[in-house]
N, C-alpha and C. Protein backbone atom coordinates (compact mmCIF):
# COMPACT_ATOMS: atom_id res chain seq x y z
N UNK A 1 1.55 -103.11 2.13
CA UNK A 1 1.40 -101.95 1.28
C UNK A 1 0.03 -102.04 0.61
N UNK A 2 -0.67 -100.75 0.47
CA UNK A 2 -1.54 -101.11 0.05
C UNK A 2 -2.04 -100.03 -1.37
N UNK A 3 -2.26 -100.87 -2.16
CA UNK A 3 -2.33 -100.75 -3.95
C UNK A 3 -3.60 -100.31 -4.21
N UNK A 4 -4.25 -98.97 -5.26
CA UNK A 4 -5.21 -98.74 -5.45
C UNK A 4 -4.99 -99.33 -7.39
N UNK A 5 -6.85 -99.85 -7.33
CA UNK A 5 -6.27 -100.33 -8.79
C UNK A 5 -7.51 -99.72 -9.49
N UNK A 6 -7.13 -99.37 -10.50
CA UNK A 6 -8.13 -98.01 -11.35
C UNK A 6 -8.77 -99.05 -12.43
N UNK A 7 -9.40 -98.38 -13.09
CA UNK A 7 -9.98 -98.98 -14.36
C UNK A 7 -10.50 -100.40 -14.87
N UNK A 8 -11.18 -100.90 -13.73
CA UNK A 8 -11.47 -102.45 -13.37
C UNK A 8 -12.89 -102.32 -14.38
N UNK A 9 -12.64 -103.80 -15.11
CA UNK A 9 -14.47 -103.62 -16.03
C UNK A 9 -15.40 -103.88 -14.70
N UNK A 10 -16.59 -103.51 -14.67
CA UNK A 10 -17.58 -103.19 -14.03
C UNK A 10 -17.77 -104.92 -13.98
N UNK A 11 -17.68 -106.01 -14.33
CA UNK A 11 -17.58 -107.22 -14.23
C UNK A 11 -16.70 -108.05 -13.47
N UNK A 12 -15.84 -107.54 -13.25
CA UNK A 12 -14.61 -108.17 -12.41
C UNK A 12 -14.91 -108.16 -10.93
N UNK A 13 -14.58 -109.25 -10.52
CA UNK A 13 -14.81 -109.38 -9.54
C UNK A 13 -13.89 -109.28 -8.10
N UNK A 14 -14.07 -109.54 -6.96
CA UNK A 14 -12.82 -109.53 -5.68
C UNK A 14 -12.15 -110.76 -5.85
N UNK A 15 -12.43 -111.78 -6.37
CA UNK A 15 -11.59 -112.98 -6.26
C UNK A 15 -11.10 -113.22 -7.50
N UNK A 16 -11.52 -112.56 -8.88
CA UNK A 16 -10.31 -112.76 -9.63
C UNK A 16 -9.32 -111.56 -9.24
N UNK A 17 -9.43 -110.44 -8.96
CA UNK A 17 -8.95 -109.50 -8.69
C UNK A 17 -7.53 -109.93 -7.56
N UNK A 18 -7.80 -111.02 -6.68
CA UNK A 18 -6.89 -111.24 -5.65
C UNK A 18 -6.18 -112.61 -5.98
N UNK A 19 -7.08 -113.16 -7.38
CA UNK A 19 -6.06 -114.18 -7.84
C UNK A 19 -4.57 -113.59 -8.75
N UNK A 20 -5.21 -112.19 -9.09
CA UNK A 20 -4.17 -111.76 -10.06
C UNK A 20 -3.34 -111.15 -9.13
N UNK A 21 -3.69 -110.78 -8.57
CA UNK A 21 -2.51 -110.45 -7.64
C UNK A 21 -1.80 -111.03 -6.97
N UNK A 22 -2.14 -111.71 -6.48
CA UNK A 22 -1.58 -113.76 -5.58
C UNK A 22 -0.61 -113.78 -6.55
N UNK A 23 -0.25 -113.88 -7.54
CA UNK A 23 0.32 -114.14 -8.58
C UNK A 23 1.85 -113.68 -8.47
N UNK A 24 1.83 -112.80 -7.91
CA UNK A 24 3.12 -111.82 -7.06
C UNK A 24 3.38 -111.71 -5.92
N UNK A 25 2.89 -112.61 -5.05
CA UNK A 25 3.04 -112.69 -3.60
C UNK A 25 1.58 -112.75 -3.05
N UNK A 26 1.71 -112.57 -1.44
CA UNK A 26 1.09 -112.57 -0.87
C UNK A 26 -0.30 -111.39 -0.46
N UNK A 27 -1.48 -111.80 -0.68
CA UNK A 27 -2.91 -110.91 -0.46
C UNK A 27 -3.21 -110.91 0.52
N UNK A 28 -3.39 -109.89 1.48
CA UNK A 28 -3.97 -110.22 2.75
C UNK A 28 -5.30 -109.76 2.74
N UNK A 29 -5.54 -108.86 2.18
CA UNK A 29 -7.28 -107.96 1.69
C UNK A 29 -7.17 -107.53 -0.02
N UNK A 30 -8.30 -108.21 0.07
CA UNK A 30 -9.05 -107.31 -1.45
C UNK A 30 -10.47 -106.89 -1.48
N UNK A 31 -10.48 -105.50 -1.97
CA UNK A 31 -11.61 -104.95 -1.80
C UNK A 31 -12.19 -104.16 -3.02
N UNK A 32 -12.85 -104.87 -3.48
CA UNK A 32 -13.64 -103.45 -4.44
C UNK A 32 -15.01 -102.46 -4.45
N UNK A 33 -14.55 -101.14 -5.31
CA UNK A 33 -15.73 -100.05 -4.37
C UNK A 33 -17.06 -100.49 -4.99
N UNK A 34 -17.63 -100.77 -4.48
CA UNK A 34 -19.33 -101.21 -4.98
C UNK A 34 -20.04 -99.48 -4.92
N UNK A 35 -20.66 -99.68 -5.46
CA UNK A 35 -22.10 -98.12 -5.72
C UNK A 35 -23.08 -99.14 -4.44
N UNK A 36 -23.39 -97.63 -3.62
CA UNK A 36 -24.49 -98.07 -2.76
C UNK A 36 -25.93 -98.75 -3.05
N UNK A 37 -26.62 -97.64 -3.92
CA UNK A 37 -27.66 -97.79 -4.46
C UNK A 37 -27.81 -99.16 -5.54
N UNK A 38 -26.95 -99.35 -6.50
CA UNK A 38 -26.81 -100.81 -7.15
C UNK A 38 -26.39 -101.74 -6.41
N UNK A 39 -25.38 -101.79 -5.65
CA UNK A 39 -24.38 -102.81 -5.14
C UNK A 39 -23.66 -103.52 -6.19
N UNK A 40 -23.53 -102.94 -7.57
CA UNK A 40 -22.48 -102.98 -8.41
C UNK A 40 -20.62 -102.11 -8.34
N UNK A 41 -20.05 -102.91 -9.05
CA UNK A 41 -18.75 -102.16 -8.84
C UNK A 41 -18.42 -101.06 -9.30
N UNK A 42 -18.04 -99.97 -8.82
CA UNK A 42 -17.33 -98.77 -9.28
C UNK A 42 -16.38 -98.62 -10.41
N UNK A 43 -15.59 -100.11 -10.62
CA UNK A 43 -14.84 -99.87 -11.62
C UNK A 43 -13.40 -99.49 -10.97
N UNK A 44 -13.28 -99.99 -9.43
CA UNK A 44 -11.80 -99.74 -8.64
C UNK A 44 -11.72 -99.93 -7.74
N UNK A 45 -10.60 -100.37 -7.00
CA UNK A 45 -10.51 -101.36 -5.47
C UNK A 45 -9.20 -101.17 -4.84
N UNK A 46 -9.17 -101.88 -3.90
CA UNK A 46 -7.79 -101.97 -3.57
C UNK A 46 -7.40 -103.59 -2.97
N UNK A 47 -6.29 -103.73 -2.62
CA UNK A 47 -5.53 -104.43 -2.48
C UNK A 47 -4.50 -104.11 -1.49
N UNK A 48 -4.61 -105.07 -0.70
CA UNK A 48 -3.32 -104.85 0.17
C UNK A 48 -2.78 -106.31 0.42
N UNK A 49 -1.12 -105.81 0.54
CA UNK A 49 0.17 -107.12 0.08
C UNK A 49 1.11 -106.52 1.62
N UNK A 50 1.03 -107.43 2.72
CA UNK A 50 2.29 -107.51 3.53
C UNK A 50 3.79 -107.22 3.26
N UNK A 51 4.05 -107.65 2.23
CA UNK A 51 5.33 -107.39 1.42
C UNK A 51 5.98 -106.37 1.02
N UNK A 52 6.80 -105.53 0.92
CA UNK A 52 6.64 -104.06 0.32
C UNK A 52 7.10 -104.78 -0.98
N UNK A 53 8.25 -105.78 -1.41
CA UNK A 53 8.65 -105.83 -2.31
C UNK A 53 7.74 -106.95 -3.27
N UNK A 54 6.84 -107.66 -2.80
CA UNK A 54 5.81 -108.12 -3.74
C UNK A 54 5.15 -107.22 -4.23
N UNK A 55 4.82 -106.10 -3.39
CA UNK A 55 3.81 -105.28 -3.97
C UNK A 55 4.11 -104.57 -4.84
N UNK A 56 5.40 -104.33 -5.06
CA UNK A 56 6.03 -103.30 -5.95
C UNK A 56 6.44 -103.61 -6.96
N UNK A 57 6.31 -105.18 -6.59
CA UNK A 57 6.34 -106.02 -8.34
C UNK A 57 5.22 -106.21 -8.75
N UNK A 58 4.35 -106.68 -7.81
CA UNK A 58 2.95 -106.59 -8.68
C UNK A 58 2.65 -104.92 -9.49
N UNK A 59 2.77 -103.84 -8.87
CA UNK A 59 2.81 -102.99 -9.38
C UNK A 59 3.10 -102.61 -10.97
N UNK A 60 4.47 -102.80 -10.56
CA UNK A 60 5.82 -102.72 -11.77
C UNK A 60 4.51 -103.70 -12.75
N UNK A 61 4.22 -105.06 -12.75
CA UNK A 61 3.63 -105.89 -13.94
C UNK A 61 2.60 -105.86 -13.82
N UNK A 62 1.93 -105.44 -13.09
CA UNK A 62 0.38 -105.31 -13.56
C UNK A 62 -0.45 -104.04 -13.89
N UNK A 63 1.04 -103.17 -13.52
CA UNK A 63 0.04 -101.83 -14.54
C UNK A 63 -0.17 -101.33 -15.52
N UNK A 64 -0.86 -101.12 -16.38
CA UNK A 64 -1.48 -101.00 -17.49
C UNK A 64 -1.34 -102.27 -18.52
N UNK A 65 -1.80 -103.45 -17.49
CA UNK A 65 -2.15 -104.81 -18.23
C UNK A 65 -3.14 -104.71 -18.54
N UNK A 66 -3.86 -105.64 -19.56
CA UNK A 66 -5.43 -105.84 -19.72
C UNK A 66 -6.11 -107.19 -18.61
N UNK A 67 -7.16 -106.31 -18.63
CA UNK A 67 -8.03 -107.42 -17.83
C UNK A 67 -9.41 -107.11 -18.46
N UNK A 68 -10.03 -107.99 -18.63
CA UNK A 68 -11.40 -107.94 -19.35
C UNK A 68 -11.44 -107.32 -20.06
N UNK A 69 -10.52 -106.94 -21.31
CA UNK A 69 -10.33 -105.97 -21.81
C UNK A 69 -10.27 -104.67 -21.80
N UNK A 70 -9.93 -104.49 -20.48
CA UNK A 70 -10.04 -103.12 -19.83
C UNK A 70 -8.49 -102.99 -19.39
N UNK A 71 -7.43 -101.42 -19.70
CA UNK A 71 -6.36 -101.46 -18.81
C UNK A 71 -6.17 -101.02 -17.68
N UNK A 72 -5.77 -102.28 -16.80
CA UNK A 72 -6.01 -101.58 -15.35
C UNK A 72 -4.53 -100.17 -15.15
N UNK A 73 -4.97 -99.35 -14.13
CA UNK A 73 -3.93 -98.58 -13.74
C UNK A 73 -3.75 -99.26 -11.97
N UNK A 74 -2.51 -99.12 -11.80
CA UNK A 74 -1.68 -99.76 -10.47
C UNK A 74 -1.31 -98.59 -9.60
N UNK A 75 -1.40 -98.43 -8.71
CA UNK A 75 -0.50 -97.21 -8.04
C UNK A 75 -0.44 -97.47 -6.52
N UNK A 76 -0.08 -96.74 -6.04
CA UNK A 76 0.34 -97.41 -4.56
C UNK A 76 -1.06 -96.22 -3.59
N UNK A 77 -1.64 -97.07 -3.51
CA UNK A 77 -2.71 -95.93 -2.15
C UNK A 77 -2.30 -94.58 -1.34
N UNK A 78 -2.87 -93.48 -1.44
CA UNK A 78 -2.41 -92.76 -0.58
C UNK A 78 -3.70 -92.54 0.78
């Protein structure tokens, strides 16, 4: 399944991003959107979990947690 995650601080990176998620199962990709012209982050990524039911717990607890003092939003990719 694969998870879009909103509101990432512009600091965060792909590997804490896929440690927090590891946290609930299994990561098979993590990706976040970089700006062309900077090659800084957009501020949102995704994630994808083999699992339907890890993913839907990571979901369920990691949305609207803080991370870098920022609250992320969780939702499932369309």
């Amino acid at each position: 399944m694969k998870l879009l995650v909103r509101n990432l601080s512009r600091s965060t990176t792909e590997q804490e991003l896929r440690i927090l998620f590891s946290a609930h199962g299994n990561v098979t990709e993590c990706t976040l959107v970089l700006d062309q012209a900077t090659a800084k982050s957009k501020g949102f990524g995704f994630v994808e979990m083999p699992n339907e039911k890890e993913a839907k717990d990571a979901l369920k607890n990691l949305h609207e947690t803080k991370v870098s003092n920022n609250k992320i939003r969780v939702k499932i990719a369309q």
